[in-house]
Protein backbone atom coordinates (compact mmCIF):
# COMPACT_ATOMS: atom_id res chain seq x y z
CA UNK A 1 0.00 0.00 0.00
CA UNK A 2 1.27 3.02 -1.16
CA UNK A 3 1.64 6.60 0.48
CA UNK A 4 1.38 8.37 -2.87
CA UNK A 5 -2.58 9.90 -2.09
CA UNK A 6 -1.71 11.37 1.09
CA UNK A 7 -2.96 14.76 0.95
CA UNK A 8 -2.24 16.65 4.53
CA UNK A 9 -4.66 19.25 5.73
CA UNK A 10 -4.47 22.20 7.88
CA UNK A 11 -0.58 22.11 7.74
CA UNK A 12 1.70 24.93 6.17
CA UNK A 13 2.51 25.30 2.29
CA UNK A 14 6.23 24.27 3.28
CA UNK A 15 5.31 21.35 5.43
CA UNK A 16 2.40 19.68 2.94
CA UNK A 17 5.24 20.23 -0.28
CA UNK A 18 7.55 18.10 1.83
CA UNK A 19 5.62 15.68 3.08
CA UNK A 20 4.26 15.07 -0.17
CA UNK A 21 7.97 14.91 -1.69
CA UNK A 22 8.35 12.44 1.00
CA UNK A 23 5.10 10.21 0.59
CA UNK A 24 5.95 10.18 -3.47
CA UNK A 25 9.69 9.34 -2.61
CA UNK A 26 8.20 6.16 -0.49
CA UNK A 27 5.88 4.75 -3.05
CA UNK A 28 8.82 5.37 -5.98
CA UNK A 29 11.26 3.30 -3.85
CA UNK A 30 9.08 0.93 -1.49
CA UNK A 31 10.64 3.10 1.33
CA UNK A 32 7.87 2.69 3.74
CA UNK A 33 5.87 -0.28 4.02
CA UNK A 34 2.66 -1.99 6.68
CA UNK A 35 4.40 -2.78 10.12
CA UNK A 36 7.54 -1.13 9.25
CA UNK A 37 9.72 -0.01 12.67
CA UNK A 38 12.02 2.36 11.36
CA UNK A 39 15.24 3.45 13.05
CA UNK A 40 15.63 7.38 12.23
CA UNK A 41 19.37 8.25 12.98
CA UNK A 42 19.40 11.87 14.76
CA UNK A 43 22.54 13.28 14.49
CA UNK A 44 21.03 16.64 16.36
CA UNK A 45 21.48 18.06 12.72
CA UNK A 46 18.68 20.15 10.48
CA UNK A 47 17.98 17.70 8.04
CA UNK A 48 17.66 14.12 10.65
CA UNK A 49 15.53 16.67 12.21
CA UNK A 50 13.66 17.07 9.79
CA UNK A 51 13.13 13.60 8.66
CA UNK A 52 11.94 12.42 11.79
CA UNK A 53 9.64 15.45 12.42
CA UNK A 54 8.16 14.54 8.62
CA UNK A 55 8.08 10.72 9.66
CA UNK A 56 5.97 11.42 12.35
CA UNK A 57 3.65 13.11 10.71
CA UNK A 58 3.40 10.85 7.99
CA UNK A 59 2.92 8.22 10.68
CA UNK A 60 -0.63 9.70 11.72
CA UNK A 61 -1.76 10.27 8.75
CA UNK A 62 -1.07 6.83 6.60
CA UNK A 63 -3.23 4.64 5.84
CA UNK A 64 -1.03 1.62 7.32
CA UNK A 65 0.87 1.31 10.26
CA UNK A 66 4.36 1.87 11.42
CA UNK A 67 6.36 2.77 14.27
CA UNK A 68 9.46 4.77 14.79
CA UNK A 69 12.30 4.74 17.13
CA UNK A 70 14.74 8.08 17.00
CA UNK A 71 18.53 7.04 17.58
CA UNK A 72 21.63 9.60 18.35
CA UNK A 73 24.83 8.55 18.47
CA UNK A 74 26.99 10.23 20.96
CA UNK A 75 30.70 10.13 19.35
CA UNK A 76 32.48 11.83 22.25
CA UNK A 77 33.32 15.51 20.04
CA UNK A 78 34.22 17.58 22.94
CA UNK A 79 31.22 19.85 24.52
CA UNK A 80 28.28 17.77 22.72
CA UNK A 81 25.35 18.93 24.25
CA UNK A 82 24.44 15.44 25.86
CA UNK A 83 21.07 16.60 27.53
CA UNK A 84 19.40 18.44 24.42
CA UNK A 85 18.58 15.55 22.73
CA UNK A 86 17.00 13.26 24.80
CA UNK A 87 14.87 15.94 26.38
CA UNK A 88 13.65 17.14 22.94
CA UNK A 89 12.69 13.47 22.60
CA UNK A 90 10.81 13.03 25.07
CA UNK A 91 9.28 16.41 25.33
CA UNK A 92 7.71 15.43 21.71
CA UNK A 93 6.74 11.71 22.75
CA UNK A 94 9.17 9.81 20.49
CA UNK A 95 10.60 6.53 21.59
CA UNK A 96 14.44 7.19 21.80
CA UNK A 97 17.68 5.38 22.16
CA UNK A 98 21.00 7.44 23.10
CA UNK A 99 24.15 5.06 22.25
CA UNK A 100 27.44 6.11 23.45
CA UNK A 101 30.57 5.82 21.44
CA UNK A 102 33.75 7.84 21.31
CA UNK A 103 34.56 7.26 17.79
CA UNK A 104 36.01 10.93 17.81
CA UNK A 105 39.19 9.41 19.39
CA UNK A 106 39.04 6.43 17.06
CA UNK A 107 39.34 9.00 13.61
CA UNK A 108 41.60 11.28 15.85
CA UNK A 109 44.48 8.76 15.87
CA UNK A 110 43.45 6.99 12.52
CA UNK A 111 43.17 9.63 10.42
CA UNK A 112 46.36 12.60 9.66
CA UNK A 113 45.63 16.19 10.43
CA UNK A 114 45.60 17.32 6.71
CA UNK A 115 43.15 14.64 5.66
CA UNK A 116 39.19 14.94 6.36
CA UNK A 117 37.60 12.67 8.73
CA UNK A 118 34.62 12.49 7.08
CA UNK A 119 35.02 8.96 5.59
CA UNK A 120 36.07 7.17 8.57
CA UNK A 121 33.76 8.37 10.58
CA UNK A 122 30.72 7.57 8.69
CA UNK A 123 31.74 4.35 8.24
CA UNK A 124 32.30 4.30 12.01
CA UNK A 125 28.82 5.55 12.85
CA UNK A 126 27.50 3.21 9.90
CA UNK A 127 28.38 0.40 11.86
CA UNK A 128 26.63 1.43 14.91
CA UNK A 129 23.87 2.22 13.54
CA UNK A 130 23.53 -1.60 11.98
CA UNK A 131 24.14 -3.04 15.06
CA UNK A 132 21.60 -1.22 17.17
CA UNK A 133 18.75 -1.88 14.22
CA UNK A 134 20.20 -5.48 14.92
CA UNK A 135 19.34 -5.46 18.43
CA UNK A 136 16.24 -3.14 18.48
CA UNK A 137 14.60 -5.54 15.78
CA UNK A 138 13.84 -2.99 13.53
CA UNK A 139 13.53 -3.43 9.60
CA UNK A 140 14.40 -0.11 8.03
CA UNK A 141 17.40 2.42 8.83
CA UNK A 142 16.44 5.96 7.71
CA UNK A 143 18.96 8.73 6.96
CA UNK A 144 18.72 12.81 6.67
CA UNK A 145 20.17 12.56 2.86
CA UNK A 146 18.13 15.06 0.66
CA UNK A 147 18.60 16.44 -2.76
CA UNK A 148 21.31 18.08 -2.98
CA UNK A 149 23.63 15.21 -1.10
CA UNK A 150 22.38 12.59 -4.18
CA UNK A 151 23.62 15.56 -6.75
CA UNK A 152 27.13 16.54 -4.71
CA UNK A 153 27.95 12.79 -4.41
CA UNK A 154 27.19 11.78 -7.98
CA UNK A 155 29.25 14.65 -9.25
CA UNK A 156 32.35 13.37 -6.14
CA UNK A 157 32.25 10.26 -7.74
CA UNK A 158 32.70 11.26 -11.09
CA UNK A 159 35.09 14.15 -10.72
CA UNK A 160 37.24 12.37 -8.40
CA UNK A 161 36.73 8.75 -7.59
CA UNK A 162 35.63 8.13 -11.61
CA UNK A 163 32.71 6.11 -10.79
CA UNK A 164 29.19 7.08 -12.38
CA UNK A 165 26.97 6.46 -9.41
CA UNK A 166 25.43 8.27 -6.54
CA UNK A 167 23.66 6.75 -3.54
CA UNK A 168 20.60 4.67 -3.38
CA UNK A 169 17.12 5.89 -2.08
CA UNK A 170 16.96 2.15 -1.03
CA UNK A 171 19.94 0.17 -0.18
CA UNK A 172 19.76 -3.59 1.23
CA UNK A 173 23.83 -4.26 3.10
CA UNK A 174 25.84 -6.56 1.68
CA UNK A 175 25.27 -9.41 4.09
CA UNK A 176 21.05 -8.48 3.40
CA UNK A 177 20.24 -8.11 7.24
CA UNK A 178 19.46 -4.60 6.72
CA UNK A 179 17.71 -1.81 4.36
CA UNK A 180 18.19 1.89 4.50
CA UNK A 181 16.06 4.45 3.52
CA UNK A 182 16.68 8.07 2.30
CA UNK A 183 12.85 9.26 2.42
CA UNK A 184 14.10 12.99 2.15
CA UNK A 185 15.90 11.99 -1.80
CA UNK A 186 13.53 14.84 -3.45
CA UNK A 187 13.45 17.60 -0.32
CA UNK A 188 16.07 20.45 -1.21
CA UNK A 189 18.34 21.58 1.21
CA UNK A 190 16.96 24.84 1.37
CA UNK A 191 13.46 23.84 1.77
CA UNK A 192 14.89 21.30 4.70
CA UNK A 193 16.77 24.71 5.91
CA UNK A 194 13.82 26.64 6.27
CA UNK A 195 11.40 24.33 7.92
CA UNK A 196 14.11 23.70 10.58
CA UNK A 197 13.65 27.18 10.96
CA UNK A 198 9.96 27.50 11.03
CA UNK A 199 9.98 24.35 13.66
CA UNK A 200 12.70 25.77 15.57
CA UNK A 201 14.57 22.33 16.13
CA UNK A 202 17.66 21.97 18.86
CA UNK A 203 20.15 22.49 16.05
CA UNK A 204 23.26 20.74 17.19
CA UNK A 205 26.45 21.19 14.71
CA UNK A 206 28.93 18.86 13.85
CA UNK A 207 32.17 21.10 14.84
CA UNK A 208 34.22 18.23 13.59
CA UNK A 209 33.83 18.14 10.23
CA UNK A 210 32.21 21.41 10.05
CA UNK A 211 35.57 22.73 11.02
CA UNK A 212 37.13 21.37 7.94
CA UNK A 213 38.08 23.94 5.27
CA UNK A 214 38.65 22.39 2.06
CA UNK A 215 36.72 19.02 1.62
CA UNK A 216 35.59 18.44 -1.65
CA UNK A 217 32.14 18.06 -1.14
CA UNK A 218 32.22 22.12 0.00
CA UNK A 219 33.57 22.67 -4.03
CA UNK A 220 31.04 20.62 -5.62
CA UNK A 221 28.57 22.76 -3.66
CA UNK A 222 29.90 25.61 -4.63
CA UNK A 223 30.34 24.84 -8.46
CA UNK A 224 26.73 23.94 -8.40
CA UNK A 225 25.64 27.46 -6.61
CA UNK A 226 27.76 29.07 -9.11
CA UNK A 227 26.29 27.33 -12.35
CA UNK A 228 22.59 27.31 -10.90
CA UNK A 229 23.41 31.26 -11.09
CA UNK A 230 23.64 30.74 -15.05
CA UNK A 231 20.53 28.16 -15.15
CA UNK A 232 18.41 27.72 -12.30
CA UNK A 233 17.28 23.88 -13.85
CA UNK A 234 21.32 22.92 -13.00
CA UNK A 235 20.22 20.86 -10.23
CA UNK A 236 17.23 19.77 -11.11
CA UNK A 237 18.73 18.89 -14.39
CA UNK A 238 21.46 16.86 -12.53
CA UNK A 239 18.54 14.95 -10.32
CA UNK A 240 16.15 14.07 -13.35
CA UNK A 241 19.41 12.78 -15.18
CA UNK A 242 20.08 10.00 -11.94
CA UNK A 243 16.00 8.90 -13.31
CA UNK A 244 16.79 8.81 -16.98
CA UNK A 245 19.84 6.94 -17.76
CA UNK A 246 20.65 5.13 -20.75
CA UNK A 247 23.02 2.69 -20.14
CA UNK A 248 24.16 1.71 -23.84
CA UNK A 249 25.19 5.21 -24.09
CA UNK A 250 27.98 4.59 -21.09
CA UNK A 251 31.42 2.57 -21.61
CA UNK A 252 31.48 0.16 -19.05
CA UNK A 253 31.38 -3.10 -20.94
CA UNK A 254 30.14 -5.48 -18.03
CA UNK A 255 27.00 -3.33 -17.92
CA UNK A 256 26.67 -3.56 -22.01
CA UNK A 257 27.57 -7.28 -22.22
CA UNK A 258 24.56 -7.66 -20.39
CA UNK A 259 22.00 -5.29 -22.92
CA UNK A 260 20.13 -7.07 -25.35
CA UNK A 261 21.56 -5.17 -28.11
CA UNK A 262 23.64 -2.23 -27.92
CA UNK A 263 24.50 -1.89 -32.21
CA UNK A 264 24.11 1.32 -33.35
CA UNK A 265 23.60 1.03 -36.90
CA UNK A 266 26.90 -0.96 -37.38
CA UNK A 267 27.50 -4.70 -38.14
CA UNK A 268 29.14 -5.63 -34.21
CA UNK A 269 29.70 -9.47 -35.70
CA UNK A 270 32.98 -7.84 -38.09
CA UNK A 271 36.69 -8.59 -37.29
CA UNK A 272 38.00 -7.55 -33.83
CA UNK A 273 39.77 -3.98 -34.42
CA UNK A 274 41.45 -4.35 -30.94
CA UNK A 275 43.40 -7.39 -32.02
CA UNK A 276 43.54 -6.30 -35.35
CA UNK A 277 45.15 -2.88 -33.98
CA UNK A 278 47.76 -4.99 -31.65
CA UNK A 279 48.89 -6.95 -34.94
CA UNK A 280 49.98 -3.11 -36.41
């Protein structure tokens, strides 16, 4: 049963575009599903925020049910907040989990001062996060990602890791024990920015990798700002392309072995011009 005709009522323009974007995200990807328990990670962040506000709304209003349970990692950064959290929590009802782990000091002495931790540690926090779903039972793992993360790491990958891929709205882990969702995949940043705003969340920043000043997701933002100046349809562009790919037109020749038929008005049974250029 899809979410897809949800229509909220009485809520702001902002709010109902969102949840909307969220609802149509769910029935695109099989995000949410009857008798899901979903495991929202809360980093203390706008956009997990966000999610789990929107979750909880969508919770009341669909026409199945599911529960939710709100997890924040503590990672030991030096003056977290520890109490802001869990009082926000329970001040709005959710069912919480606070899980202590000082993977700060693990990426302090792993990683070299001129590197950026960002990697390590969301592998770290990755890990957590699987084993708590393991032991709260739960059967989806939902993440903040919006928009503009799917665009930034598509164009990471390409410019600098030369893969063609960005991240899954639905991903199943390799050993198939658990699925993660990314219900915010068509929510904008800014939108996500301003209803943080309107909601007035407990925004709590990541000063660790905040604090770093030249990771390459921070230039991929800003050569997307810049061209979006040019042509406002940049990103949405870059989005509808992730939904419309044509994967003869690509060069990686497991994926074509695999087409049907990938001729393009040529004879593909003729001699073999790499062996035939080796012979030269």
């Amino acid at each position: 049963m899809a979410l897809s005709p949800l229509v909220p009522t009485g809520l702001g323009r902002l709010e109902s575009r969102l949840l909307r974007k969220l609802a149509r995200a769910s029935s695109d990807f099989d995000l949410i599903e009857p008798n899901d328990k979903i495991l929202v990670a809360v980093s203390g962040g706008k956009d997990s925020h966000a999610l789990l506000h929107l979750l909880a709304q969508i919770q009341r209003r669909a026409p199945f049910p599911f529960s939710l349970i709100a997890l924040n990692v503590d990672q030991g950064q030096p003056g977290f907040p520890k109490d802001i959290l869990p009082r926000y929590f329970a001040e709005k009802g959710y069912e919480f989990r606070i899980v202590t782990e000082d993977t700060y000091a693990v990426v302090k002495e792993k990683v070299p001062k001129d590197k950026t931790p960002c990697s390590l540690c969301s592998r770290l926090r990755r890990g957590i996060l699987y084993t708590q779903a393991s032991n709260l039972g739960v059967t989806k793992i939902a993440l903040g990602h919006h928009r503009d993360d799917f665009i930034e790491t598509l164009l990471l990958n390409v410019f600098f890791s030369g893969q063609l891929k960005a991240m899954p709205a639905r991903l199943v882990s390799d050993d198939k024990r658990h699925v993660v969702i990314r219900p915010l995949v068509y929510c904008t940043e800014a939108e996500l920015a301003q209803y943080a705003a309107e909601q007035a969340f407990p925004i709590i920043p990541c000063s660790f990798c905040g604090s770093q000043p030249n990771l390459q997701r921070k230039r991929i933002k800003q050569l997307i700002a810049d061209l979006s100046r040019e042509n406002a349809s940049v990103p949405h562009n870059i989005m509808a392309a992730l939904g419309n790919v044509r994967p003869s037109h690509l060069l990686d020749r497991q994926l074509l072995s695999g087409l049907a038929d990938v001729r393009d008005d040529g004879d593909t049974d003729g001699p073999d011009l790499y062996q035939i250029s080796r012979q030269m």
